[in-house]
Protein backbone atom coordinates (compact mmCIF):
# COMPACT_ATOMS: atom_id res chain seq x y z
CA UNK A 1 -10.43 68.53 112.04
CA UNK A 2 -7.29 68.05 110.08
CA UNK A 3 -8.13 65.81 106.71
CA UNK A 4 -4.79 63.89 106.92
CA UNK A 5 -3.47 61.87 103.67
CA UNK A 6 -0.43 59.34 104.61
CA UNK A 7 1.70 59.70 101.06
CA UNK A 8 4.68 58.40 102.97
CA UNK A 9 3.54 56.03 104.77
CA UNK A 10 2.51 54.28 101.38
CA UNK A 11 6.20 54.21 100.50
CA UNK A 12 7.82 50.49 101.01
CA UNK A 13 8.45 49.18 104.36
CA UNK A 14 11.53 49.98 104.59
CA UNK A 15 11.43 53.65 104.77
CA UNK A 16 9.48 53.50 108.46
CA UNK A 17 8.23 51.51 111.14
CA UNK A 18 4.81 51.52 112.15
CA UNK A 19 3.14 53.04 115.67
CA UNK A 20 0.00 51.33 116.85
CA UNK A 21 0.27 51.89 120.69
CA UNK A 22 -1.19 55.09 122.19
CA UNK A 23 0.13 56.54 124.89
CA UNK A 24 -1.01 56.65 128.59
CA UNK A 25 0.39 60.32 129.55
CA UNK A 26 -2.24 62.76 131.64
CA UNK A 27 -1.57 65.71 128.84
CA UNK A 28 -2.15 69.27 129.78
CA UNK A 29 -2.03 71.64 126.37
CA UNK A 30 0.74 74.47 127.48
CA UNK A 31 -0.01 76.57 124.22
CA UNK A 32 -1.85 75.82 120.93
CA UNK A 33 -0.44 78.49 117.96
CA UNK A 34 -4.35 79.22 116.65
CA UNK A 35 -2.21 81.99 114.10
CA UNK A 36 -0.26 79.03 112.52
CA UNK A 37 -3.39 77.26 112.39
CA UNK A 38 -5.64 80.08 110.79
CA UNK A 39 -2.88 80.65 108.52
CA UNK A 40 -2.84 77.08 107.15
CA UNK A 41 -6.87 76.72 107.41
CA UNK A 42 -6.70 74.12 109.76
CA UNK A 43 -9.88 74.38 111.95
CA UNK A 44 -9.63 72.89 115.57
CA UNK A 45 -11.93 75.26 117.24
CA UNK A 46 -14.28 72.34 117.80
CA UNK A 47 -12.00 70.63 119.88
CA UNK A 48 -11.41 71.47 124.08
CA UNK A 49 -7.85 72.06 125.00
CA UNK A 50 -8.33 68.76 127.33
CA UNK A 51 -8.70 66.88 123.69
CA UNK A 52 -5.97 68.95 121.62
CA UNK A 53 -3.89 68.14 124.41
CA UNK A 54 -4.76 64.13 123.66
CA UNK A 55 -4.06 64.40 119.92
CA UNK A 56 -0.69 66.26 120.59
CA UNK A 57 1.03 64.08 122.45
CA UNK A 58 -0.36 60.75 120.98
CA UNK A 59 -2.38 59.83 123.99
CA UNK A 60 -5.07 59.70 121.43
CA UNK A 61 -4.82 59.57 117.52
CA UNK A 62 -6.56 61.83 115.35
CA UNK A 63 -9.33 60.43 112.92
CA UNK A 64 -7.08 59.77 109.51
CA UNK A 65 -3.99 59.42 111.52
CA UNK A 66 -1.39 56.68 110.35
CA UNK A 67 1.67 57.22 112.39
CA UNK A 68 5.08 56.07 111.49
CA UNK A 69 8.30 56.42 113.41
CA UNK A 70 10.79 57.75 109.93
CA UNK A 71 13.96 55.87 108.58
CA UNK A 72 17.22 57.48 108.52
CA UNK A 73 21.08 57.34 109.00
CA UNK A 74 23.67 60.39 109.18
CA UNK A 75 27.06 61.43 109.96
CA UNK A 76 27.21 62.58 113.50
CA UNK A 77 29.72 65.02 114.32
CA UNK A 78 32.04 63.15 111.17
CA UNK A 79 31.29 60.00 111.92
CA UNK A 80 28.70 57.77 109.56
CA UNK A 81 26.16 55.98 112.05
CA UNK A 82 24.25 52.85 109.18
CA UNK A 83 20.84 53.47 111.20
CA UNK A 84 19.60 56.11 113.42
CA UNK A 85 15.62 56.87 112.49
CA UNK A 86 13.06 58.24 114.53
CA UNK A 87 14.04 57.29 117.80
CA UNK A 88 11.77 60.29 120.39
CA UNK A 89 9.31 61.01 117.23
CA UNK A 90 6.34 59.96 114.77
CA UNK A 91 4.94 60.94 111.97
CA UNK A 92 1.03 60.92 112.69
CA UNK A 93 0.92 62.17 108.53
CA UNK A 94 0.29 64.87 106.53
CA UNK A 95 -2.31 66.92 105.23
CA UNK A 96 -2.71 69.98 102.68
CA UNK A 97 -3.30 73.31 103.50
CA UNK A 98 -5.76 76.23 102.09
CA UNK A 99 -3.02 76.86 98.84
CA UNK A 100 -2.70 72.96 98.71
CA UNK A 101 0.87 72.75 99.89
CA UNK A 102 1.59 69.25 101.52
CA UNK A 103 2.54 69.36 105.73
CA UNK A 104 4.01 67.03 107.45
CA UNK A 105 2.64 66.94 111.22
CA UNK A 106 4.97 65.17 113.57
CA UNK A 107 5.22 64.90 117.11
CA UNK A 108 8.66 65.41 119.05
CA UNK A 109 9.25 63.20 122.60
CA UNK A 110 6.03 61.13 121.86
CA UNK A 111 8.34 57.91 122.94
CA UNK A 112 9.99 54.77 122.51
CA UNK A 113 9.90 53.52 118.66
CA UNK A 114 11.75 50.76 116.72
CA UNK A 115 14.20 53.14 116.37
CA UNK A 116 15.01 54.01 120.04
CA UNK A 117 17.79 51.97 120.58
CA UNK A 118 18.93 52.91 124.00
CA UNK A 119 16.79 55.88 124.93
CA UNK A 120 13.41 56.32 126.21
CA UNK A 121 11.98 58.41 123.43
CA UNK A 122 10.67 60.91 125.87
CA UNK A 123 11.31 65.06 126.04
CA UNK A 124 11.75 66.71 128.52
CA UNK A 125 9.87 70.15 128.67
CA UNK A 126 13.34 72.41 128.03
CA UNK A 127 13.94 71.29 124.42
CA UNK A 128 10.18 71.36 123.95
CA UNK A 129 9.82 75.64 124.51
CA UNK A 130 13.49 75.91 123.43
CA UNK A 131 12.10 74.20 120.08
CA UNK A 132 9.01 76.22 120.10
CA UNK A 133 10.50 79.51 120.49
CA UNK A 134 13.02 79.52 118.32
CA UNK A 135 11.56 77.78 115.32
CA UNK A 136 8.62 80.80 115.35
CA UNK A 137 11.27 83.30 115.98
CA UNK A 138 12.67 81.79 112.79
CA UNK A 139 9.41 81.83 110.92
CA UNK A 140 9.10 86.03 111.97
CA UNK A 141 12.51 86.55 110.94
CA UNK A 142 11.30 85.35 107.48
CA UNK A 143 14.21 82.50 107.70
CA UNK A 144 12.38 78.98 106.42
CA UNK A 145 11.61 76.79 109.27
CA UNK A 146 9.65 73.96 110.61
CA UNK A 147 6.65 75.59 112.56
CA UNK A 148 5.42 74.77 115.84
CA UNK A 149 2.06 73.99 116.48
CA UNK A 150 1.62 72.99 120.35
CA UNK A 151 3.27 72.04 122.93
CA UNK A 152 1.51 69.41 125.71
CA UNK A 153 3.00 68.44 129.10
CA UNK A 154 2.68 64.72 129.20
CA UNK A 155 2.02 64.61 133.03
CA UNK A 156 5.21 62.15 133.38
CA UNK A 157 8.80 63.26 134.56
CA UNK A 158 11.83 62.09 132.67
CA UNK A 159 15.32 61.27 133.65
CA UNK A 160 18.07 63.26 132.39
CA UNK A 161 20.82 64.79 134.71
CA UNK A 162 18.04 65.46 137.19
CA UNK A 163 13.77 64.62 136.90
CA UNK A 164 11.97 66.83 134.82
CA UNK A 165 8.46 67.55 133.67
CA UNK A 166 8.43 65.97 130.08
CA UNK A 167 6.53 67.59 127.48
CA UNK A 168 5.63 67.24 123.53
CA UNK A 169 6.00 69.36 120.35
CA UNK A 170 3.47 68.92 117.37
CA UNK A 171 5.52 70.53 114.53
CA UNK A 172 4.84 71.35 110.47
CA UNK A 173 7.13 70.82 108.02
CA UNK A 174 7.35 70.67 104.17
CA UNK A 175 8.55 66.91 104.71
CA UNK A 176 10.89 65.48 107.03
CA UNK A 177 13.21 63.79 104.22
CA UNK A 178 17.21 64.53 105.04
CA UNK A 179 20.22 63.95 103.64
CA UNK A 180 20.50 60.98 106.26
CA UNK A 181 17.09 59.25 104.65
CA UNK A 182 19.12 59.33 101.31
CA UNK A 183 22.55 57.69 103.11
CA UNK A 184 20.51 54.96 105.02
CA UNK A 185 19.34 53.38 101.59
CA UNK A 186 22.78 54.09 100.13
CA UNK A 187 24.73 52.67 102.56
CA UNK A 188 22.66 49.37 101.60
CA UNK A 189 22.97 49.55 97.88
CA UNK A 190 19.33 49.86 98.31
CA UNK A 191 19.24 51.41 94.47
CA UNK A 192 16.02 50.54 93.77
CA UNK A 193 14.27 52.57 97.05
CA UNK A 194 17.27 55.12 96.66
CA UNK A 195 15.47 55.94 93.07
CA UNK A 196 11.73 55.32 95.21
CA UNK A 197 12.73 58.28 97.73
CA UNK A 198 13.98 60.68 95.26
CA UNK A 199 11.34 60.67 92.91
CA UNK A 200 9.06 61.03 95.73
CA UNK A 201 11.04 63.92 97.30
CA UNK A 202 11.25 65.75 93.35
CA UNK A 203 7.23 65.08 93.24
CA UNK A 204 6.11 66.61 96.70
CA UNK A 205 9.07 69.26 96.98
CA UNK A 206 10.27 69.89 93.81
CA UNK A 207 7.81 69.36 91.02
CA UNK A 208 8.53 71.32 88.50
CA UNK A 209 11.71 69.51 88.03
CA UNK A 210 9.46 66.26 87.49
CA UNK A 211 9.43 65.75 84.15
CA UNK A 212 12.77 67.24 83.20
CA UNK A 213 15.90 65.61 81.42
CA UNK A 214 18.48 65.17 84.54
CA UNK A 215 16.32 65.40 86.90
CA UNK A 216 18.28 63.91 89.60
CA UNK A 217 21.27 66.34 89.02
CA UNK A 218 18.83 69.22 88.95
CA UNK A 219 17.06 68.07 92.24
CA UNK A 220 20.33 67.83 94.19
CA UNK A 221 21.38 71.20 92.34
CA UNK A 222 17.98 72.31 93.82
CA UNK A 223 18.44 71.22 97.36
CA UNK A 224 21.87 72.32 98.16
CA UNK A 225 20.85 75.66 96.22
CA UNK A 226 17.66 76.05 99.23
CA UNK A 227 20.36 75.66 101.89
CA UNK A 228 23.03 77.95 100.71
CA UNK A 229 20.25 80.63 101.30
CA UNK A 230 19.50 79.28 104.24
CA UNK A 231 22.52 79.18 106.01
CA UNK A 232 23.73 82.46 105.04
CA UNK A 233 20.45 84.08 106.82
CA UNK A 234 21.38 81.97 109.65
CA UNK A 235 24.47 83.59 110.08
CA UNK A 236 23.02 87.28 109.19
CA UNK A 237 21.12 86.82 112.56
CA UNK A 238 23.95 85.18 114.52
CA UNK A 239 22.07 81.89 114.80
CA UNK A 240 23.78 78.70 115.76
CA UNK A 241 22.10 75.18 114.70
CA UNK A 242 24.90 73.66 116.76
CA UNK A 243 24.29 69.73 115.13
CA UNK A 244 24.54 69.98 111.63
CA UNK A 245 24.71 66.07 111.39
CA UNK A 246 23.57 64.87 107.78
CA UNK A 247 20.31 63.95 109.43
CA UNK A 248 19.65 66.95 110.43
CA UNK A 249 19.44 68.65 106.88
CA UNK A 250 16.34 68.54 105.08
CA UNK A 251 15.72 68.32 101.53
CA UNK A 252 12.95 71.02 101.40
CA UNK A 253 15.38 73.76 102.72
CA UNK A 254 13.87 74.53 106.28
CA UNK A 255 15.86 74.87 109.17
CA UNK A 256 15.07 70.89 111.13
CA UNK A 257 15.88 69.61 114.39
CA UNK A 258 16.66 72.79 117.07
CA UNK A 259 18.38 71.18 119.75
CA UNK A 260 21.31 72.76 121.49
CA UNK A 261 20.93 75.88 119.23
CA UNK A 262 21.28 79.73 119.67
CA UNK A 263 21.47 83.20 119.01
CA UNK A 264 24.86 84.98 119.52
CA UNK A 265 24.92 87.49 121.90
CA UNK A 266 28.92 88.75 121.65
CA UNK A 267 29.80 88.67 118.36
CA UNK A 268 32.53 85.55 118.04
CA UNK A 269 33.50 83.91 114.86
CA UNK A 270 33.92 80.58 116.04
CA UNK A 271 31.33 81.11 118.61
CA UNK A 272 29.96 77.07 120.24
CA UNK A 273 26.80 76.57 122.49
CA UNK A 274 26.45 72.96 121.87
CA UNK A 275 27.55 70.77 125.11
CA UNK A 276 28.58 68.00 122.85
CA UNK A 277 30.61 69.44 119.97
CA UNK A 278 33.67 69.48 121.57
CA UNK A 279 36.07 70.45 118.93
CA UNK A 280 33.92 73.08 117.28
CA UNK A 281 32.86 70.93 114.42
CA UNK A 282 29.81 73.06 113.83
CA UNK A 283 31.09 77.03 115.05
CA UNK A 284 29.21 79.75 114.02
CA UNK A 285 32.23 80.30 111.55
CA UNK A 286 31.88 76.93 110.10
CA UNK A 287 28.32 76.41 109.25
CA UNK A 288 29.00 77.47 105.71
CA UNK A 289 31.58 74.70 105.39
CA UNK A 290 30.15 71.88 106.88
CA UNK A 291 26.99 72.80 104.43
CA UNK A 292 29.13 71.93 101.83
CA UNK A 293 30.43 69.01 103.24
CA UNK A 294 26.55 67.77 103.16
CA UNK A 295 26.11 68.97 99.89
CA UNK A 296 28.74 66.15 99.48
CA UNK A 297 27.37 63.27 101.13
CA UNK A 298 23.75 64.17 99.68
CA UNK A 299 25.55 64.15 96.06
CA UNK A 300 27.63 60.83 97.08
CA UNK A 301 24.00 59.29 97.36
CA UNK A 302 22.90 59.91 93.71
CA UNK A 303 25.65 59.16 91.84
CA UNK A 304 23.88 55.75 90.76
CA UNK A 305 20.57 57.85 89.82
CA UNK A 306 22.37 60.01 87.43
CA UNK A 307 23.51 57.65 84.74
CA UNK A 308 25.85 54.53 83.64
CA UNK A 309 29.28 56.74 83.91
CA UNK A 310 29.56 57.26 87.57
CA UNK A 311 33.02 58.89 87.01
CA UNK A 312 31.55 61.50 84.63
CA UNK A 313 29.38 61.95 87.40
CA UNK A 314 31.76 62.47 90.20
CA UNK A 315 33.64 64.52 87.81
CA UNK A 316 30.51 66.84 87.35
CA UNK A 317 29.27 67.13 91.30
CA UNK A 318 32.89 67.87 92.10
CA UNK A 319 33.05 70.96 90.11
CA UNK A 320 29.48 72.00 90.73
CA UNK A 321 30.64 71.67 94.70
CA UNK A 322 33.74 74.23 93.63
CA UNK A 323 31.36 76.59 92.56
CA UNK A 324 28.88 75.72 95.52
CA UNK A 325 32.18 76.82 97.77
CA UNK A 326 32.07 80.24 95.74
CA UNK A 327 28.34 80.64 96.46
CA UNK A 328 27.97 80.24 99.84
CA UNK A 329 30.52 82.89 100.42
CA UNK A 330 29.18 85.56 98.10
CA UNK A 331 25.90 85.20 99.29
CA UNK A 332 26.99 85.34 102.86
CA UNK A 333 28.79 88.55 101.91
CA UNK A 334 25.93 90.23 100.01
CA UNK A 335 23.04 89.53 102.76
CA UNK A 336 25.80 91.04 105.60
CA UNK A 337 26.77 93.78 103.30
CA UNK A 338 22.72 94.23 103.16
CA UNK A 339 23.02 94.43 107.18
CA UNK A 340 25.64 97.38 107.08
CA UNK A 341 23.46 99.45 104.52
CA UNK A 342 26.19 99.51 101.93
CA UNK A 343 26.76 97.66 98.29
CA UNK A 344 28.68 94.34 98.43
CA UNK A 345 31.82 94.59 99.86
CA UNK A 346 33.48 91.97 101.26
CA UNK A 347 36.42 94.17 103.19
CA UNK A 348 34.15 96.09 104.92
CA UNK A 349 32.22 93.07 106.07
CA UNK A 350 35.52 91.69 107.56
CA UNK A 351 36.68 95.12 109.00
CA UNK A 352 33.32 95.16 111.15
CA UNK A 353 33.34 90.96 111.91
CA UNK A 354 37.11 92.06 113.41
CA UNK A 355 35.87 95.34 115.35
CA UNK A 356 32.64 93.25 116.40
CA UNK A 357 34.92 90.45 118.03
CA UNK A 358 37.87 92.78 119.32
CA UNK A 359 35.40 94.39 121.79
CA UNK A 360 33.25 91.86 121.84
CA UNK A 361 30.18 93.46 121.08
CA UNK A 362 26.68 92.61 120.90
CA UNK A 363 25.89 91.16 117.55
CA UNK A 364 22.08 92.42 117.32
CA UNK A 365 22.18 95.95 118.93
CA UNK A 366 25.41 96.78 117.33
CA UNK A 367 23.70 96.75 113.87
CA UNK A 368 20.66 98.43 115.12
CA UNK A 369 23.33 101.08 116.26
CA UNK A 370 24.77 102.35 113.34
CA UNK A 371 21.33 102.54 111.60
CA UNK A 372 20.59 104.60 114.87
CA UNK A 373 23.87 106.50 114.20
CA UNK A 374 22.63 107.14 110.43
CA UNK A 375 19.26 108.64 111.86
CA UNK A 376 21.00 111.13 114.64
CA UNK A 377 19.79 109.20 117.05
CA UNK A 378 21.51 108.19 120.60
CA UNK A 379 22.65 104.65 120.08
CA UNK A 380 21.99 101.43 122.95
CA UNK A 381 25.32 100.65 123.32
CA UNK A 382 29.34 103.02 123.29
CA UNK A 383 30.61 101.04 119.93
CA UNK A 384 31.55 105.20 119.24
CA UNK A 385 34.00 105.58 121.88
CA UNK A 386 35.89 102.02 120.98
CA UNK A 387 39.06 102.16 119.94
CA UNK A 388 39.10 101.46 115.62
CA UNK A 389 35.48 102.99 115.62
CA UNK A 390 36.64 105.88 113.38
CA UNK A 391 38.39 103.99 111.15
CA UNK A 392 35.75 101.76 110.39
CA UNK A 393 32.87 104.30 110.08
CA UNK A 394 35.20 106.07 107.31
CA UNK A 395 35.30 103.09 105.54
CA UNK A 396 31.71 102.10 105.95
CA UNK A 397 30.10 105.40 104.72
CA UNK A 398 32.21 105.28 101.61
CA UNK A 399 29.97 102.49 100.74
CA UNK A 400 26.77 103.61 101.80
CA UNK A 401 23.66 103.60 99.73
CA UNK A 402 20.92 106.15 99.42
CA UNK A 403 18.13 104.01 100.73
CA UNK A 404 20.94 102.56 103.35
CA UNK A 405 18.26 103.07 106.59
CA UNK A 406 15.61 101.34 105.00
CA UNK A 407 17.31 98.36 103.94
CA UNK A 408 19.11 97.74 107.66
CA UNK A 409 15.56 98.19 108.65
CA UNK A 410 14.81 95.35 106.92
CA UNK A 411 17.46 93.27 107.50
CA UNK A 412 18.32 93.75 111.43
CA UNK A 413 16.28 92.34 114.19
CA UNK A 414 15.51 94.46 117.18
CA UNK A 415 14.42 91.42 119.04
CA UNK A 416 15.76 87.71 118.92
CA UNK A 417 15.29 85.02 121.38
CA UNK A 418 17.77 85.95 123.87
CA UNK A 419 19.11 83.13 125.37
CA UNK A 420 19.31 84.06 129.17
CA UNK A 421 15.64 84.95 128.61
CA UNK A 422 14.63 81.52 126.87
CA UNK A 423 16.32 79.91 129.82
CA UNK A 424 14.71 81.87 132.29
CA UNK A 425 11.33 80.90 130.92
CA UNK A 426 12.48 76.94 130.63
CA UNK A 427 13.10 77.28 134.59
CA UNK A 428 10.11 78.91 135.19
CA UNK A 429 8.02 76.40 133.51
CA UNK A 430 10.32 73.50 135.14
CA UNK A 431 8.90 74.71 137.82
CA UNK A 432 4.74 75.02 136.63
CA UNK A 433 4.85 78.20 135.40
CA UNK A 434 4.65 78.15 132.19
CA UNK A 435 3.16 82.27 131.97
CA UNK A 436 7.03 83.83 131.23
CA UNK A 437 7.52 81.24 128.07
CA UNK A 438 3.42 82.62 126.51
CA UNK A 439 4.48 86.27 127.20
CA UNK A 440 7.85 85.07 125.80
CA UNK A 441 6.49 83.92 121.99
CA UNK A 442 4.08 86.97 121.63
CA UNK A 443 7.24 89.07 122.28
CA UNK A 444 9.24 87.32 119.59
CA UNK A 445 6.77 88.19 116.91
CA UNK A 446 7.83 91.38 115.58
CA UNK A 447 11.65 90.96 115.39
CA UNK A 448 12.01 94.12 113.31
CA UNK A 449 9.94 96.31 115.17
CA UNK A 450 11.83 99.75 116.48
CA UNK A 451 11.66 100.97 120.29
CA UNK A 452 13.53 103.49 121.15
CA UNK A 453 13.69 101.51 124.90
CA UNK A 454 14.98 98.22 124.96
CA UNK A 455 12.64 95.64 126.76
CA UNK A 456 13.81 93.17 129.06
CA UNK A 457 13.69 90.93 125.38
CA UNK A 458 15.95 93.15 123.90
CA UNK A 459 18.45 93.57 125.98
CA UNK A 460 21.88 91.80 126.32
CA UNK A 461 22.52 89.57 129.48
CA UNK A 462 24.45 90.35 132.53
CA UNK A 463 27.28 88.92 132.79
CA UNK A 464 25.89 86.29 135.32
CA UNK A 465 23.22 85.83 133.46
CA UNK A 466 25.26 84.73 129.91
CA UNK A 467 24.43 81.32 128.85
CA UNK A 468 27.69 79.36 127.83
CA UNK A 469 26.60 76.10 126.75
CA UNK A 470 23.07 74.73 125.18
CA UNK A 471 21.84 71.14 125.59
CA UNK A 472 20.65 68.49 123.37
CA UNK A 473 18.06 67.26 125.47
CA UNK A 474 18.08 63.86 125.04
């Protein structure tokens, strides 16, 4: 069994609501990740699928169990919403694993809580596998990430534009504290639980910064350093979070809250999946940005932790966000020069981002085709024969380095979640079969594995088989 220790909930009232009613689903365990499990030493083995499935989707709580539903606020989409919270989630609580690092466990379309408002607090089973696949895709692609650690069919249906099966995600994460838990005691003037919540997030995530002089600078110095890494490996595998609200950012630097997110197939800069961000608030092309913009709002939180001269203090996180700006683009530009095999060069980068979006090529496979074209070997795809092609490659081998195979080895994916294929397994499990979305996560497990054949994983979609727009799910 999991030996579960509540540190949050022991927090003041405020920052949650308490869950005492269990749920009355008919759960049916769809897949159980025993890996994640072995690799965190958490033994279940004891326990039938019949009562994982109970645990996992709240019908029954787990001995040690406390579960909260998690206070928060956010910008969404711009615009600053006082008091949003855990509205389709608990916390059951958290427990440490075989190197003693603190997990949260936390359960995704477990139902209504204080924080519902209008909604039902249910998930439907699309979000649920779109969730679980990608986050583990993630975690192979060495990119931090939640984890998932089962999904459960509930046994209900739900109502969104049409009835379907609902379903519920158990995932891990190094805490679920966001920007947005910061702005909901801020907004208040809530000083005194604003200091509460970031010493609490410097002890469990950031320790080592504990006892140091300026610790609050240093921990928000800390935090938007963990996401300026984060985001720029994002983007080096074409991945789109698609809601980069303020509550969606977490503190300990692992990618939160997949909802209407994807991979790119055709390479284009301001690429949107998202249904509901309308004016391209958070493009493929603007992820950097708007990371900054959070940096902002994080740092607007802590300007009354950091000392009695607030302007000094403005002063100070204003500059530090100029250099932030600097950052995020240079390390964007040295993990994509990684990509192309050559030393950092921005114009190069931007020479293939243009020939990449003039033809509209496939963002994955073109990579893995001029390391192909480096090897003498017969590429996937007739990037060659495009028009500009020549004029590029000149430029790029200029700039190649000796070990220039190896590294695009090591930074290009072979295999990402495509997303015709995740929605092919979403219907297919819509439907009771939930066999395509198992085959599915095994084959997402070795992104940087080389075939010289494409599986049906690998390859591109048809063009009636493109997915234009991704769904929230709620």
């Amino acid at each position: 069994m999991i030996s579960f220790s509540n540190t949050y909930a022991t927090l003041p009232s405020a920052f949650f609501s308490p869950i005492s009613d269990k749920n009355s689903f008919r759960p049916d365990l769809i897949v159980f990740n025993h890996s994640l499990a072995s690799e965190l030493g958490i033994d279940l083995n004891e326990l039938s699928d019949k009562k994982l499935a109970e645990y996992f989707s709240a019908t029954d709580f787990m001995p040690g169990t406390g579960p909260v539903a998690m206070a928060y606020a956010g910008h969404q989409f711009g615009h600053f919403v006082p008091q949003l919270g855990d509205g389709r989630a608990m916390l059951l609580g958290e427990f440490l694993d075989k190197n003693c690092v603190r997990y949260d466990v936390h359960l995704k379309g477990s139902g209504r809580t204080f924080y519902s408002r209008r909604g039902d607090g249910r998930s439907a089973i699309g979000p649920v596998l779109r969730e679980f696949l990608l986050s583990e895709s993630m975690q192979a692609l060495g990119i931090p990430t939640t984890r998932s650690l089962c999904a459960v069919r509930t046994g209900e249906m739900v109502q969104r534009e049409e009835m379907l099966p609902g379903a519920v995600l158990t995932r891990l994460a190094r805490a679920h504290i966001r920007v947005g838990t910061f702005q909901f005691f801020a907004a208040k003037g809530d000083v005194e639980n604003l200091n509460i919540l970031t010493k609490y997030s410097i002890e469990r995530l950031y320790p080592e910064l504990k006892e140091t002089e300026d610790s609050v600078f240093k921990f928000w110095h800390a935090v938007c350093s963990r996401q300026v890494k984060l985001i720029s490996q994002w983007m080096s595998v074409g991945f789109i979070h698609g809601v980069m609200n303020t509550d969606n950012m977490s503190v300990s630097g692992e990618t939160i809250d997949y909802g209407p997110c994807a991979f790119m197939d055709q390479f284009t800069f301001n690429k949107v999946f998202s249904s509901i961000d309308q004016n391209g608030r958070y493009s493929y092309g603007n992820q950097l940005q708007i990371a900054v913009w959070n940096f902002a709002r994080l740092a607007e939180c802590l300007i009354p932790l950091m000392g009695e001269d607030e302007e000094k203090s403005k002063e100070r996180l204003e500059a530090e966000l100029s250099v932030f700006q600097e950052t995020m683009m240079k390390e964007y530009f040295t993990i994509m020069s990684k990509k192309l095999g050559i030393e950092f060069n921005v114009e190069t980068v931007k020479s293939w981002n243009v020939f990449l979006e003039r033809h509209q090529l496939d963002f994955t496979l073109s990579y893995i085709d001029l390391e192909r074209i480096l090897g003498n070997k017969k590429t996937f795809t007739d990037l060659e024969t495009l028009e500009g092609f020549r004029e590029f490659s000149a430029q790029w081998k200029e700039s190649l380095k000796d070990d220039s195979i190896a590294l695009m080895k090591k930074c290009n994916p072979q295999t990402i979640p495509r997303n015709h294929m995740v929605e092919k397994v979403i219907r297919a499990a819509e439907a009771g079969d939930d066999q395509p979305f198992i085959i599915m996560v095994e084959n997402i497990k070795k992104p940087f594995e080389r075939l010289n054949d494409l599986t049906p994983y690998q390859l591109p979609p048809r063009a009636e088989e493109t997915v234009h727009r991704t769904f929230c799910g709620t």
